[in-house]
Protein backbone atom coordinates (compact mmCIF):
# COMPACT_ATOMS: atom_id res chain seq x y z
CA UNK A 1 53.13 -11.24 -58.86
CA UNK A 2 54.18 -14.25 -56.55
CA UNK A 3 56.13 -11.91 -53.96
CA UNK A 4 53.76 -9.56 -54.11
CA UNK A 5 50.74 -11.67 -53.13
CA UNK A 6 53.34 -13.48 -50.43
CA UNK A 7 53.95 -9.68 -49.31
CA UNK A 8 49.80 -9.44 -49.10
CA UNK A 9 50.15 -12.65 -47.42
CA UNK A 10 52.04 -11.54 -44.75
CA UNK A 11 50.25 -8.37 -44.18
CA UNK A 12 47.84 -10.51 -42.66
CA UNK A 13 49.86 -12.83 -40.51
CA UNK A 14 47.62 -13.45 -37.56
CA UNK A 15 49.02 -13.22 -33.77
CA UNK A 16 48.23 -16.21 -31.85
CA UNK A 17 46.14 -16.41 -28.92
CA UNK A 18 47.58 -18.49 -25.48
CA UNK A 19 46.13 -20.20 -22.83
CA UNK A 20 47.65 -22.00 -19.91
CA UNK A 21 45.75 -25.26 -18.72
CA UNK A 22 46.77 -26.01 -15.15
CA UNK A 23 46.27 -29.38 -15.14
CA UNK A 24 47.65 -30.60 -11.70
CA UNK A 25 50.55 -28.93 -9.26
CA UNK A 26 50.69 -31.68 -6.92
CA UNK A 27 53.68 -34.09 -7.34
CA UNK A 28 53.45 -36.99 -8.53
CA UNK A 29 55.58 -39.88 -7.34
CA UNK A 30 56.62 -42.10 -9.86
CA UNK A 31 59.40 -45.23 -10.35
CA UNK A 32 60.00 -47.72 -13.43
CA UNK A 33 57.00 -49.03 -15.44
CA UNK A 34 54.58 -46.92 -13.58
CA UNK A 35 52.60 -44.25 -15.54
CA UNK A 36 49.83 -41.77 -15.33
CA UNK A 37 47.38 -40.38 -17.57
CA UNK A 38 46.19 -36.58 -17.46
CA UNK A 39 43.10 -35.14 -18.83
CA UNK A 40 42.67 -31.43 -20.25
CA UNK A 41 39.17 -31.47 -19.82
CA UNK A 42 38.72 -30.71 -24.01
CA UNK A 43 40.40 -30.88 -26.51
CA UNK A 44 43.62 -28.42 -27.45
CA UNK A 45 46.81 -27.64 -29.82
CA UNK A 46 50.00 -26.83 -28.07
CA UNK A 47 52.77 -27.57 -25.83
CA UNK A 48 53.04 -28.96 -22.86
CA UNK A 49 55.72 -28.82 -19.57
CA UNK A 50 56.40 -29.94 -16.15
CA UNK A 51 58.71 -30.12 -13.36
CA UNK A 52 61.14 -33.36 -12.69
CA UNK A 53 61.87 -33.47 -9.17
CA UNK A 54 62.92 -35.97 -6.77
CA UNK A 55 61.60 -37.88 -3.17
CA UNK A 56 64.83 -38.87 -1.40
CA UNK A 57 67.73 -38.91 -3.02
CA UNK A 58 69.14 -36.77 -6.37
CA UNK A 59 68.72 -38.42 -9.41
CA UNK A 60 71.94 -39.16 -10.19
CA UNK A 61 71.09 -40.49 -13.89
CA UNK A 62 68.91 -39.62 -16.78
CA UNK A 63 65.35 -40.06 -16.18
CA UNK A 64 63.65 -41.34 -19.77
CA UNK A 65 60.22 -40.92 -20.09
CA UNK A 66 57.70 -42.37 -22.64
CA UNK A 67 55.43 -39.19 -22.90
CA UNK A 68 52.20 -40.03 -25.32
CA UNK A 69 49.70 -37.18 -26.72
CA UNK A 70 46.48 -38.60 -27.42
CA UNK A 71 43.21 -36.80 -29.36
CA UNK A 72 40.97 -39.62 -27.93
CA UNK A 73 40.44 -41.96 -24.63
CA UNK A 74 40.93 -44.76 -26.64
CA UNK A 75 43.79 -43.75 -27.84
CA UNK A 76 45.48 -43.93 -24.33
CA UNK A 77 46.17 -48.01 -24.38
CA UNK A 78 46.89 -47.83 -28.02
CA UNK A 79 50.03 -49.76 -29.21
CA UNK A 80 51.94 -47.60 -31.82
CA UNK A 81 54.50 -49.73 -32.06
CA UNK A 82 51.92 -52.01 -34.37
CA UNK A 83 51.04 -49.18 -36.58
CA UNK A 84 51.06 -50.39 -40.14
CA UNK A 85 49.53 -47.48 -42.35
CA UNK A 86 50.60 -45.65 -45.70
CA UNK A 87 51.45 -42.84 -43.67
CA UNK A 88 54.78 -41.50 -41.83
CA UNK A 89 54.84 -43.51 -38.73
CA UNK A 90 56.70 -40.11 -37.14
CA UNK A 91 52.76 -38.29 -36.99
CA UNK A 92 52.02 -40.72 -33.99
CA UNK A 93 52.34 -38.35 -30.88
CA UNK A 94 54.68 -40.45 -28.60
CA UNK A 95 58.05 -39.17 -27.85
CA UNK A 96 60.82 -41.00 -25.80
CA UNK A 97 62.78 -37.99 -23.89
CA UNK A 98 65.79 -38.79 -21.81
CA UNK A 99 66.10 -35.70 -18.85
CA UNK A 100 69.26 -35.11 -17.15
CA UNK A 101 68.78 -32.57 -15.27
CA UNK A 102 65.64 -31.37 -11.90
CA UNK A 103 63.47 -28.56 -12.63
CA UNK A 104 61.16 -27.42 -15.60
CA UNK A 105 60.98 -29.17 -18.96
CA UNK A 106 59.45 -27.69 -21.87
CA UNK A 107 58.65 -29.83 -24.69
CA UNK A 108 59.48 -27.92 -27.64
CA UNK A 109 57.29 -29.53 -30.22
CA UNK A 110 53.11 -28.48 -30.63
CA UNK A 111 50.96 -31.58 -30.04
CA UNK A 112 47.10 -31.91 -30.35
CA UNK A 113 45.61 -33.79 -27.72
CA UNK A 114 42.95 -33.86 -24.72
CA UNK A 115 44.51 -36.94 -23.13
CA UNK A 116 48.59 -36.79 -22.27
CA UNK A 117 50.02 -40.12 -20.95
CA UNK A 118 53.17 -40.30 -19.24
CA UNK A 119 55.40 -43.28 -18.67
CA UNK A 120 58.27 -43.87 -16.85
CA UNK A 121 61.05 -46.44 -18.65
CA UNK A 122 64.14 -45.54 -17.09
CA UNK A 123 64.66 -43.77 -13.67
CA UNK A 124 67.36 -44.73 -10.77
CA UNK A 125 65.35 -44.28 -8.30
CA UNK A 126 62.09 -42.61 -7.38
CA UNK A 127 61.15 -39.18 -9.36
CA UNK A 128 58.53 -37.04 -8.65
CA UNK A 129 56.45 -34.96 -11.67
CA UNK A 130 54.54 -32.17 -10.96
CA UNK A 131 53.56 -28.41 -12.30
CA UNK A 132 51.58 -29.84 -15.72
CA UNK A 133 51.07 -27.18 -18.20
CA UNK A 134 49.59 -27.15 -21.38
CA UNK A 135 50.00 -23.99 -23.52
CA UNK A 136 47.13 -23.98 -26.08
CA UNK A 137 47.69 -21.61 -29.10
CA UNK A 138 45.33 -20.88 -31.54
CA UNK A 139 44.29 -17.67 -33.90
CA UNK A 140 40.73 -18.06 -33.32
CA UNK A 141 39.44 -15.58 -30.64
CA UNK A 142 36.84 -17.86 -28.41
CA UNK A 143 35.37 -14.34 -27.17
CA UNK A 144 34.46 -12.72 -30.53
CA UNK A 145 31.93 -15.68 -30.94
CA UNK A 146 28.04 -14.88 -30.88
CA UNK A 147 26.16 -16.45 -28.42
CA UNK A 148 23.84 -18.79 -30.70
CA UNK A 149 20.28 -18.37 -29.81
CA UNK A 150 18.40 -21.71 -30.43
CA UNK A 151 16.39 -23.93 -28.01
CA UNK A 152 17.62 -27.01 -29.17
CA UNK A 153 20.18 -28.42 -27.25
CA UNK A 154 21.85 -30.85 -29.35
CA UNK A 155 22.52 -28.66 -32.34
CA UNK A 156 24.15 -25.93 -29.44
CA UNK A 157 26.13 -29.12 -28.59
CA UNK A 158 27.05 -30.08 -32.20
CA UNK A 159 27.74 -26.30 -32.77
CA UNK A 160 30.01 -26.78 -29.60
CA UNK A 161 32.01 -29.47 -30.78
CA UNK A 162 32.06 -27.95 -34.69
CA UNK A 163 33.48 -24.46 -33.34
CA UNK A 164 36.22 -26.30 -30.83
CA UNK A 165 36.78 -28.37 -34.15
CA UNK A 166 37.80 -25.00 -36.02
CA UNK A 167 39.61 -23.04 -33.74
CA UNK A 168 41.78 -25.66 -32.97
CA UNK A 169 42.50 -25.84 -36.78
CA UNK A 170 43.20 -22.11 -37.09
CA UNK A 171 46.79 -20.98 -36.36
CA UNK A 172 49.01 -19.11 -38.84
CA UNK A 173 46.96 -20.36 -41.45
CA UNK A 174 44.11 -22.67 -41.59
CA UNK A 175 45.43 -25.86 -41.45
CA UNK A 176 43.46 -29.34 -42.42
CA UNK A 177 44.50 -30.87 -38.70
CA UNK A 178 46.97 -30.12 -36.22
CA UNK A 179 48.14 -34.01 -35.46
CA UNK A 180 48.90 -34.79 -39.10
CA UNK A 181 49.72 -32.64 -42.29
CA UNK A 182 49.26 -29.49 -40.48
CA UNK A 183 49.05 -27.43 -44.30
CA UNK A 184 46.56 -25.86 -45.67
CA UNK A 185 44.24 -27.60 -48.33
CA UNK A 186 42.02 -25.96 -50.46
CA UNK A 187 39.00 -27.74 -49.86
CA UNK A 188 39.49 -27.72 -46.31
CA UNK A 189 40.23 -24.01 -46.49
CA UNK A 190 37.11 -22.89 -48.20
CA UNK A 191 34.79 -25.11 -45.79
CA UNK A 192 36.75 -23.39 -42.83
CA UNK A 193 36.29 -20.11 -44.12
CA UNK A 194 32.72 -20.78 -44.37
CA UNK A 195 32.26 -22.02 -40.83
CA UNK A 196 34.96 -18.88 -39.76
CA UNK A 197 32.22 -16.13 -41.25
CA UNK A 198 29.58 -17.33 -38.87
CA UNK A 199 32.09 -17.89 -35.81
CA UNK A 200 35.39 -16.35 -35.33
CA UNK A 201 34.92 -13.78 -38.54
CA UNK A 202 38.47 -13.81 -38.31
CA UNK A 203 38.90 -12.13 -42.25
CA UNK A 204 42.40 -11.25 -42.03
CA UNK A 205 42.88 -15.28 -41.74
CA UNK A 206 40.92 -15.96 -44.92
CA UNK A 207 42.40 -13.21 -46.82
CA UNK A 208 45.74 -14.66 -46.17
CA UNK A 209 45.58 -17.95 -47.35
CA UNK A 210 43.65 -16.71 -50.17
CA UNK A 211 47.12 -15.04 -51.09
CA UNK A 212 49.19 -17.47 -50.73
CA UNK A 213 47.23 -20.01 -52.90
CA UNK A 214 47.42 -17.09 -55.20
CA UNK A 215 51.45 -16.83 -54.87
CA UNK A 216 51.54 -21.01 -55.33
CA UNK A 217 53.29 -22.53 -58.71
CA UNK A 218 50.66 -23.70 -61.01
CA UNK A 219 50.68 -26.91 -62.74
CA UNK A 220 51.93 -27.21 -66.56
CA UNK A 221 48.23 -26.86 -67.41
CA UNK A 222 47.75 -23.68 -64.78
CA UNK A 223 46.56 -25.65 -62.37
CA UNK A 224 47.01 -24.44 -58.92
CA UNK A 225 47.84 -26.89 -56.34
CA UNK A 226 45.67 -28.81 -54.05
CA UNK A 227 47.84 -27.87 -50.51
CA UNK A 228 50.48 -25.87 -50.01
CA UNK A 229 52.74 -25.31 -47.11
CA UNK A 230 53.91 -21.70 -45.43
CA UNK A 231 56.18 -22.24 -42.17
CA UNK A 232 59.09 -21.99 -42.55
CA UNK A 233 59.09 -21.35 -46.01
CA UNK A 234 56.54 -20.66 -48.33
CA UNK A 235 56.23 -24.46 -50.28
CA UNK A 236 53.90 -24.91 -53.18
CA UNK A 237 51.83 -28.46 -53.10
CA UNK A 238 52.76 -31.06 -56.14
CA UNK A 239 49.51 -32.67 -56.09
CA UNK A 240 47.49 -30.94 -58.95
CA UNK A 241 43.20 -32.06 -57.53
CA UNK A 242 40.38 -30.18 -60.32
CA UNK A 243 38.03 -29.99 -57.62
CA UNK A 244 40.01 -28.45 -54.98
CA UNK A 245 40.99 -25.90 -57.48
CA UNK A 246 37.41 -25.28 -57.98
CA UNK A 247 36.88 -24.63 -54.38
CA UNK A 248 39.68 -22.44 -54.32
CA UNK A 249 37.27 -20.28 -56.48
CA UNK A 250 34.66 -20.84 -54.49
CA UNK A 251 36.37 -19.77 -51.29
CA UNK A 252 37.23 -16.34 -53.33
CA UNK A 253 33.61 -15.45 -54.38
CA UNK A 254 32.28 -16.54 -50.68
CA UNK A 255 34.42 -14.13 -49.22
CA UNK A 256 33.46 -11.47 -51.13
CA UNK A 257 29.58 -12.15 -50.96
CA UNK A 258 30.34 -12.18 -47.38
CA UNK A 259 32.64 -9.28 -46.25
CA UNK A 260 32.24 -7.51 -49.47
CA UNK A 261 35.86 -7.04 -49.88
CA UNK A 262 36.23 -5.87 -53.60
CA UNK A 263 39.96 -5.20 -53.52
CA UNK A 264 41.02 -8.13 -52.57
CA UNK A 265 38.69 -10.05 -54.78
CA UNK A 266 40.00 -7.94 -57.91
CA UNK A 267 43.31 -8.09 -56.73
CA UNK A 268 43.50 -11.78 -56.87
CA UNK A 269 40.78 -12.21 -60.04
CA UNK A 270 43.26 -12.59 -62.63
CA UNK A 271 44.40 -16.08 -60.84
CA UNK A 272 41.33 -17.18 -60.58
CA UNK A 273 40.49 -16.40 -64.73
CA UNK A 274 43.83 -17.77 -65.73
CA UNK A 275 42.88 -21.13 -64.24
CA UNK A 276 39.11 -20.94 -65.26
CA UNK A 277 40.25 -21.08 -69.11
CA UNK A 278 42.55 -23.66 -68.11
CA UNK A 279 39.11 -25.33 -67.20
CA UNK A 280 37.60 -24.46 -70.32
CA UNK A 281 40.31 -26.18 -72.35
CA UNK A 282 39.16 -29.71 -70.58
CA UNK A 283 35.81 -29.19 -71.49
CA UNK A 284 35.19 -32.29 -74.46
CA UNK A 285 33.27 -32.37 -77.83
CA UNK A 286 30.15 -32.93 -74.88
CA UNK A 287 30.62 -30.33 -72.99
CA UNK A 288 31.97 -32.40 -69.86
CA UNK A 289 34.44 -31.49 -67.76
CA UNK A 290 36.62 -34.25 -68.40
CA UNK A 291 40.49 -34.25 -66.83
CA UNK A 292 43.28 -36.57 -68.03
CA UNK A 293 43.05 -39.37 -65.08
CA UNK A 294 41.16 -39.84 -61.85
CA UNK A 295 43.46 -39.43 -59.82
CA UNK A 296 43.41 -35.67 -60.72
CA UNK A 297 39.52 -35.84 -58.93
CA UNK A 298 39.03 -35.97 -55.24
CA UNK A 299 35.00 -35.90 -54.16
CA UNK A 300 35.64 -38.36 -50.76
CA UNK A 301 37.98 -40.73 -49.69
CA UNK A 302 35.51 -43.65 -51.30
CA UNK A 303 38.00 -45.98 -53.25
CA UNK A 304 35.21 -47.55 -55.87
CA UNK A 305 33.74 -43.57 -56.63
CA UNK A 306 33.87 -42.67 -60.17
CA UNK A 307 33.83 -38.93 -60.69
CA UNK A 308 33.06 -37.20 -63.36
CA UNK A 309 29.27 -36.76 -63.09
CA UNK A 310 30.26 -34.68 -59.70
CA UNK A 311 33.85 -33.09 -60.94
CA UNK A 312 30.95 -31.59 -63.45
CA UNK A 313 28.84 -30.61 -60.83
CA UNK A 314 31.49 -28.64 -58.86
CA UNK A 315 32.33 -27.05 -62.10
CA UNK A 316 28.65 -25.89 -62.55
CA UNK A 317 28.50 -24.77 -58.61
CA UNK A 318 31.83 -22.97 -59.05
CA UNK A 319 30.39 -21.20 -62.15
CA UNK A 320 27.64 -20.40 -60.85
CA UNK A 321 29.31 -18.93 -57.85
CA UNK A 322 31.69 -17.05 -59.60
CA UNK A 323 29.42 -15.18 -62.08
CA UNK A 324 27.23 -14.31 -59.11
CA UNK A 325 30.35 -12.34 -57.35
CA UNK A 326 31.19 -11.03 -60.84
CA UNK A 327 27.80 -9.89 -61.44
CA UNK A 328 27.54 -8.15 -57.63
CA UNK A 329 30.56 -6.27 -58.48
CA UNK A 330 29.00 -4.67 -62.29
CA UNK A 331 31.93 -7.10 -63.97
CA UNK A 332 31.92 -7.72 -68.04
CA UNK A 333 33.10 -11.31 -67.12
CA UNK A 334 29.97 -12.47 -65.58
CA UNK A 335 28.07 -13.04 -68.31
CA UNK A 336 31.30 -15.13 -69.55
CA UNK A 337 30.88 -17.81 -66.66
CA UNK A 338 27.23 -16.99 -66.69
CA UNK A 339 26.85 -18.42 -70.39
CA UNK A 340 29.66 -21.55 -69.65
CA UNK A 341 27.34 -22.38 -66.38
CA UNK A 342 24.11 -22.61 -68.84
CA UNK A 343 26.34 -25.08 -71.33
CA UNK A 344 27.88 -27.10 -68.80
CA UNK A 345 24.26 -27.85 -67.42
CA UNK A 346 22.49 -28.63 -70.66
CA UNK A 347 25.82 -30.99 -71.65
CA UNK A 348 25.22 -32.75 -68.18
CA UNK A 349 21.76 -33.56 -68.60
CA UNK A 350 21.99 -34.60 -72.12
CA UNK A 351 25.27 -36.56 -71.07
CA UNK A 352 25.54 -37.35 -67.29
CA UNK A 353 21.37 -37.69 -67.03
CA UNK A 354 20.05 -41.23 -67.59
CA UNK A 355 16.11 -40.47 -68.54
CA UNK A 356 15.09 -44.59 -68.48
CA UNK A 357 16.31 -44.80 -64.70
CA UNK A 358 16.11 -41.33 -63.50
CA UNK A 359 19.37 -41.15 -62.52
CA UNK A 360 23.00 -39.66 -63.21
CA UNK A 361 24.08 -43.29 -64.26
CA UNK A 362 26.47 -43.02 -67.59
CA UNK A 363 29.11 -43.60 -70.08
CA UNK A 364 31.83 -41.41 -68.71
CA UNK A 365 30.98 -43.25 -64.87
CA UNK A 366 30.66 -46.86 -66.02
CA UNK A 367 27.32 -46.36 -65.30
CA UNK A 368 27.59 -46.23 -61.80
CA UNK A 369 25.03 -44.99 -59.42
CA UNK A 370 26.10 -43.19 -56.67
CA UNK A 371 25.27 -40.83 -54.00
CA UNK A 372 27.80 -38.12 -54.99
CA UNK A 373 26.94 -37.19 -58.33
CA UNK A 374 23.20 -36.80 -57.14
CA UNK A 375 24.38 -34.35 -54.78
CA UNK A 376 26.29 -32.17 -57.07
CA UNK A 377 23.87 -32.37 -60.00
CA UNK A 378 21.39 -30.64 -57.18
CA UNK A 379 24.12 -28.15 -55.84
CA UNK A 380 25.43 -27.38 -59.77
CA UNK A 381 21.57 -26.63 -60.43
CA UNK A 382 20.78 -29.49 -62.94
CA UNK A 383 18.38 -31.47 -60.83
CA UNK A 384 15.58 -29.56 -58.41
CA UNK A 385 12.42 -29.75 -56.63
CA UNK A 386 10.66 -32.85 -54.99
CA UNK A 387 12.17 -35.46 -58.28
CA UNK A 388 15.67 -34.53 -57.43
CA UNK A 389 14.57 -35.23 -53.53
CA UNK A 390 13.39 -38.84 -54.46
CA UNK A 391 16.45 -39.27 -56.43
CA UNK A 392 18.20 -38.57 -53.55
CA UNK A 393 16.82 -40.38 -50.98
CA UNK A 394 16.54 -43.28 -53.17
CA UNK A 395 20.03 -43.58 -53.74
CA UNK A 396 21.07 -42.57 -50.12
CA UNK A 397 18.71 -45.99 -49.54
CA UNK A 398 20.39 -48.38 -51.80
CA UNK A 399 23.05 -50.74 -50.48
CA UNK A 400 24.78 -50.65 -53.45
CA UNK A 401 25.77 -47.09 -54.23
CA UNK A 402 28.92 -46.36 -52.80
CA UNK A 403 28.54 -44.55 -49.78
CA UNK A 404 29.80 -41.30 -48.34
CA UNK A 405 33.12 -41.61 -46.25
CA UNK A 406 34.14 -38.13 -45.10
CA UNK A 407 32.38 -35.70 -43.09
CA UNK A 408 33.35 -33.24 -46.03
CA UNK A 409 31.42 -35.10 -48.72
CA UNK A 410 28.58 -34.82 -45.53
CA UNK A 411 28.50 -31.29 -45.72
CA UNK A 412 27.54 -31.21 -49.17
CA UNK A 413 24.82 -33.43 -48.62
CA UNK A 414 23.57 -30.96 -46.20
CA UNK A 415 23.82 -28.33 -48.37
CA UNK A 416 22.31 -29.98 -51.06
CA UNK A 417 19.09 -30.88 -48.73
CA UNK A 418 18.87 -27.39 -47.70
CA UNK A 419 18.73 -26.00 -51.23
CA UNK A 420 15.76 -28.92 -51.91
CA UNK A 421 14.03 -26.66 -48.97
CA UNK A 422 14.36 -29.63 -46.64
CA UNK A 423 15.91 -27.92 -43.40
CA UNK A 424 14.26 -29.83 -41.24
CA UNK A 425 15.74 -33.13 -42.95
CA UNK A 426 18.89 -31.38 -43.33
CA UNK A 427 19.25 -30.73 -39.50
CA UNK A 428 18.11 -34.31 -38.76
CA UNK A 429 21.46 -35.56 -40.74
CA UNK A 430 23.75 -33.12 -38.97
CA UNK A 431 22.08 -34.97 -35.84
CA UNK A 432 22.17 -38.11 -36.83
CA UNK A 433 26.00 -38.22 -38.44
CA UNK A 434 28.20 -35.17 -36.79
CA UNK A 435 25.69 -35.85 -33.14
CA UNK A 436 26.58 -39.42 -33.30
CA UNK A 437 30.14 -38.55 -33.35
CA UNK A 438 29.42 -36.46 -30.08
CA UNK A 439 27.51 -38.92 -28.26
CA UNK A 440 30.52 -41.36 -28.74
CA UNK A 441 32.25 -38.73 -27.26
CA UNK A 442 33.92 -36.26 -29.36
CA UNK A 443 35.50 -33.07 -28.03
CA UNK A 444 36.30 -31.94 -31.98
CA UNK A 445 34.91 -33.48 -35.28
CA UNK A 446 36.93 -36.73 -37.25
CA UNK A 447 38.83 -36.57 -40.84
CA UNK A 448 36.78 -39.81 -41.58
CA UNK A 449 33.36 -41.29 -40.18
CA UNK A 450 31.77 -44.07 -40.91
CA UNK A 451 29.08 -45.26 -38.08
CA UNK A 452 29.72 -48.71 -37.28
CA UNK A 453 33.22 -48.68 -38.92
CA UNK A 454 35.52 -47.44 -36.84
CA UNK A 455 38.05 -49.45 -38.80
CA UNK A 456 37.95 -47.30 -42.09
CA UNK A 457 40.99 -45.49 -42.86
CA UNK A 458 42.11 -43.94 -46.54
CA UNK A 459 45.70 -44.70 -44.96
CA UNK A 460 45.29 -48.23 -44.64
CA UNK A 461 45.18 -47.55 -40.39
CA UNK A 462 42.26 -45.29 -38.36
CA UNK A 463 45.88 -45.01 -35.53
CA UNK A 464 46.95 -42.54 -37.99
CA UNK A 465 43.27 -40.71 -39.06
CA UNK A 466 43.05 -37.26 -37.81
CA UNK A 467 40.14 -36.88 -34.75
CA UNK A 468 40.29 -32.98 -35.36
CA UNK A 469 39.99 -32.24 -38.73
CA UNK A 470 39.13 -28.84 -40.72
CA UNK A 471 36.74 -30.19 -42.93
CA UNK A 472 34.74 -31.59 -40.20
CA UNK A 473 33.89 -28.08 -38.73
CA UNK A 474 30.45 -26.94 -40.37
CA UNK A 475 27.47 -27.83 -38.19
CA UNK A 476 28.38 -24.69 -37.00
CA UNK A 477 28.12 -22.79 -40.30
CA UNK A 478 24.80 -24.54 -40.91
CA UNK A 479 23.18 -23.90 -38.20
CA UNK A 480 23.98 -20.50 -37.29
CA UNK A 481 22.99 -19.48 -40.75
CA UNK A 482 19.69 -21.44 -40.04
CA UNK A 483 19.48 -19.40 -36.77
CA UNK A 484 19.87 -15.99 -38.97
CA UNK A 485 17.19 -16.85 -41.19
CA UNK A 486 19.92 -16.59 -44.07
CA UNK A 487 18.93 -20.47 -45.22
C-alpha cells in the first residue's frame, strides 16, 4: 500500500505559482564595508538575483558579498555570528558568496524574507549592484480567495496577515515554515488545511499530504509519525507525538465533512483504524489515554505542562470527529468510536475531574492546574455551558497555571470559546493575541508568541524561531467561518 498511496500522492503534486518583485533597477554603487538594505514591501518565499557590474574599471578580482535574508526589521542588525540555540546554526539566512564574474547572479537556494541585506566584504575596487529580483513561489492561488465581507477592520487585517501567513507556507506540500524545517507536520497540516478550506480551497494540496502521511513507516506500536519529509525523497519522520497522530485523524474527517470526498476518505480509512486500535491498546484499567513517556505528548512548547488530562481530551475530540465522518458516510464503525468517545468521557470525569476544586487537577498530572487541559476537556465534550466558562477564565486568570506559548495551543482556545457560544470573546482574543502581533508589525504570523517576551524560544534562541509559521495561520479560518454564519 505505501507506493500506492505515494503514487496517489503524486497525482496531486501541485504546480507552483511565480511572481517577480522588482525591487529596484537603478545601480547601486557600492565599495568595502558599505551595505544596503532592500525591502519587498511584504513578506515572501523564494529566490532572489541581481546584476554585478562595475563604475570605472573591470573588476579584476572576486567580489564577496555578505548577502542576509531577513523575515523581520529587526532582524536586519542582528548578529548571527552570536547565535547560541539547540538548533542547526546553517537555518540562519546569511550566505557569504564570492562572484567572479559581471552580469546576472542567481542565488540558487529559496529564502523567506521581506527584508534582504547586502554587504560588501571584499571588492577591488568600486562595484555597482543593480536589477533586484525576487522570485516568490508558492501553491496557493492569491486570486481564488473570496473577498471577506465584514466591517471590521482589524479582523480584515488579522485575516490579511493569517492568509499571507498560509500561502507562504504552501508549496509542494504544506510545510510548518519556509525559514526552518520546511516538512510537513501533522498538527501543522491539519490547522493549515482548516484555514486552506476557507481561503485558497486548494484540495488537491490536502489530499496529498493526506497520502503521504498515509505511505509513512509507522512506529513499532503503529504509530504514524509526527513529520515527514517529501523532496527529494519521500522520508518518514522518527519522532513518534500521540497527539499529532490524533490530528492526523482529525485532518482526514475535516476534509471529508468539508469537500465530501468519500473516496479518498475510504481509501485511506484503514490507516487511520489500524492506528485507532493502536490507541485503544494505551487506554489503562481507567480508561485514560495513557502513553509510555511524555515526551511522546506535544500540547505547546510550555516546558512545566503535564499532559495527560489534554492528550485525553484530543483523544475524545478525535473520536468524536471521527464517528461523526463515519456516521455521514452510513459506516458500521461509527458506532465503534461512537461508544469509545462515551467511555473515554465518563473515565475523564471520574479520573481527570477534581469535584472539591472544580477543576481538571489530578493524579495522572501531579495535580497540576493548567490552562490546557481546561481547553480540551471543553473541545473533547466533558465540560460545557457557563461552569466550564468560569473554569476557564479562572484559570486563564491565575498566575500560576502554566501559560499558553504557541499560537497553535491559541487556536484551540479559540475554538474552545466559540463552542462555549462566546464569539464575541472569542474574536476579542484573536484581537488581542494574533492583532498584537500585527500592530508590532507582522507581515505573517510567529511559531511562538508570548506578549512581553520576545525572548522565549523552545530552541534555547528567538534568532532561530520561525516569524512565518503554519500553525499560526487561522484567524483566517475563524473568522471567515464567523462571516458564513457556519460558527
Amino acid at each position: 500500500m505505501k507506493e500506492y498511496y505515494l503514487k496517489k500522492a503524486d497525482e496531486n503534486l501541485p504546480e507552483l505559482i511565480y511572481e517577480k518583485i522588482r525591487i529596484a533597477s537603478e545601480a547601486r554603487e557600492l565599495f568595502r564595508g558599505d551595505s544596503i538594505v532592500l525591502d519587498l514591501g511584504d513578506y515572501y518565499v523564494g529566490r532572489f538575483s541581481f546584476v554585478l557590474g562595475y563604475k570605472d574599471m573591470y573588476l579584476d578580482a572576486p567580489v564577496r558579498l555578505c548577502i542576509k535574508f531577513c523575515e523581520t526589521k529587526e532582524e536586519i542588525d542582528t548578529d548571527f555570528s552570536t547565535y547560541h540555540g539547540a538548533l542547526c546554526a546553517s537555518w540562519l539566512q546569511e550566505e557569504i558568496i564570492n562572484i567572479d564574474m559581471i552580469g546576472e547572479y542567481k542565488m540558487l537556494r529559496r529564502y523567506a524574507a521581506r527584508y534582504i541585506k547586502i554587504s560588501v566584504v571584499y571588492t577591488p575596487r568600486i562595484l555597482t549592484l543593480s536589477d533586484f529580483v525576487f522570485t516568490s513561489e508558492t501553491s496557493a492561488d492569491v486570486s481564488s480567495v473570496e473577498k471577506l465581507e465584514i466591517d471590521d477592520l482589524e479582523l480584515c487585517l488579522i485575516d490579511k496577515v493569517a492568509r499571507n501567513t498560509l500561502k507562504n507556507c504552501m508549496h509542494r506540500v504544506f510545510e510548518d515554515g519556509p525559514k526552518r524545517d520546511r516538512r510537513l507536520w501533522a498538527s501543522d497540516f491539519r490547522l493549515q488545511a482548516l484555514t486552506n478550506h476557507y481561503t485558497f480551497k486548494n484540495s488537491a494540496l490536502v489530499r496529498r499530504c493526506l497520502y503521504l502521511f498515509a505511505a509513512a513507516d509507522r512506529s513499532e506500536d503503529g504509530f504514524l509519525p509526527a513529520y515527514l519529509y517529501e523532496n527529494p525523497n519521500f522520508f518518514s519522520g522518527t519522532w513518534y507525538l500521540r497527539d499529532f497522530a490524533l490530528n492526523y485523524v482529525n485532518a482526514l474527517s475535516d476534509y471529508y465533512m468539508h469537500i465530501g470526498d468519500s473516496e479518498t476518505f475510504l481509501d485511506i480509512y484503514p490507516v487511520v483504524k489500524e492506528m485507532m486500535e493502536a490507541f485503544a491498546a494505551e487506554i489503562d484499567e481507567n480508561g485514560i489515554l495513557v502513553t509510555e513517556k511524555q515526551g511522546n505528548i506535544f500540547i505547546d512548547w510550555q516546558g512545566e505542562l503535564k499532559k495527560t488530562a489534554s492528550l485525553q481530551g484530543v483523544y475524545l475530540y478525535t473520536l468524536e470527529k471521527l464517528s461523526s465522518a463515519l456516521a455521514r458516510l452510513g459506516h458500521e464503525d461509527a458506532e465503534l468510536y461512537n461508544s469509545r468517545y462515551e467511555s473515554a468521557k465518563t473515565a475523564a470525569l471520574r479520573h481527570l475531574y477534581n469535584a472539591n476544586e472544580n477543576n481538571f487537577a489530578n493524579a495522572y498530572d501531579e495535580y497540576q492546574v493548567n490552562i490546557h487541559s481546561v481547553v480540551w476537556m471543553i473541545l473533547g465534550g466533558v465540560v460545557s455551558g457557563e461552569g466550564a466558562w468560569e473554569m476557564l477564565l479562572r484559570v486563564m486568570n491565575d498566575e500560576k497555571c502554566p501559560k499558553i506559548v504557541t499560537p497553535y495551543m491559541n487556536h484551540y482556545l479559540v475554538e474552545a470559546m466559540m463552542k462555549l457560544g462566546k464569539e464575541k470573546e472569542a474574536m476579542e482574543h484573536i484581537k488581542s493575541f494574533w492583532g498584537l502581533m500585527v500592530k508590532q508589525g507582522a507581515d505573517a504570523f510567529y511559531e511562538v508568541f508570548v506578549p512581553g517576551h520576545p525572548e522565549v524560544s523552545p530552541y534555547l534562541d528567538p534568532m532561530i524561531n520561525s516569524m512565518c509559521h503554519a500553525w499560526s495561520c487561522t484567524p483566517s479560518y475563524f473568522i471567515r467561518k464567523q462571516a458564513q454564519g457556519h460558527l
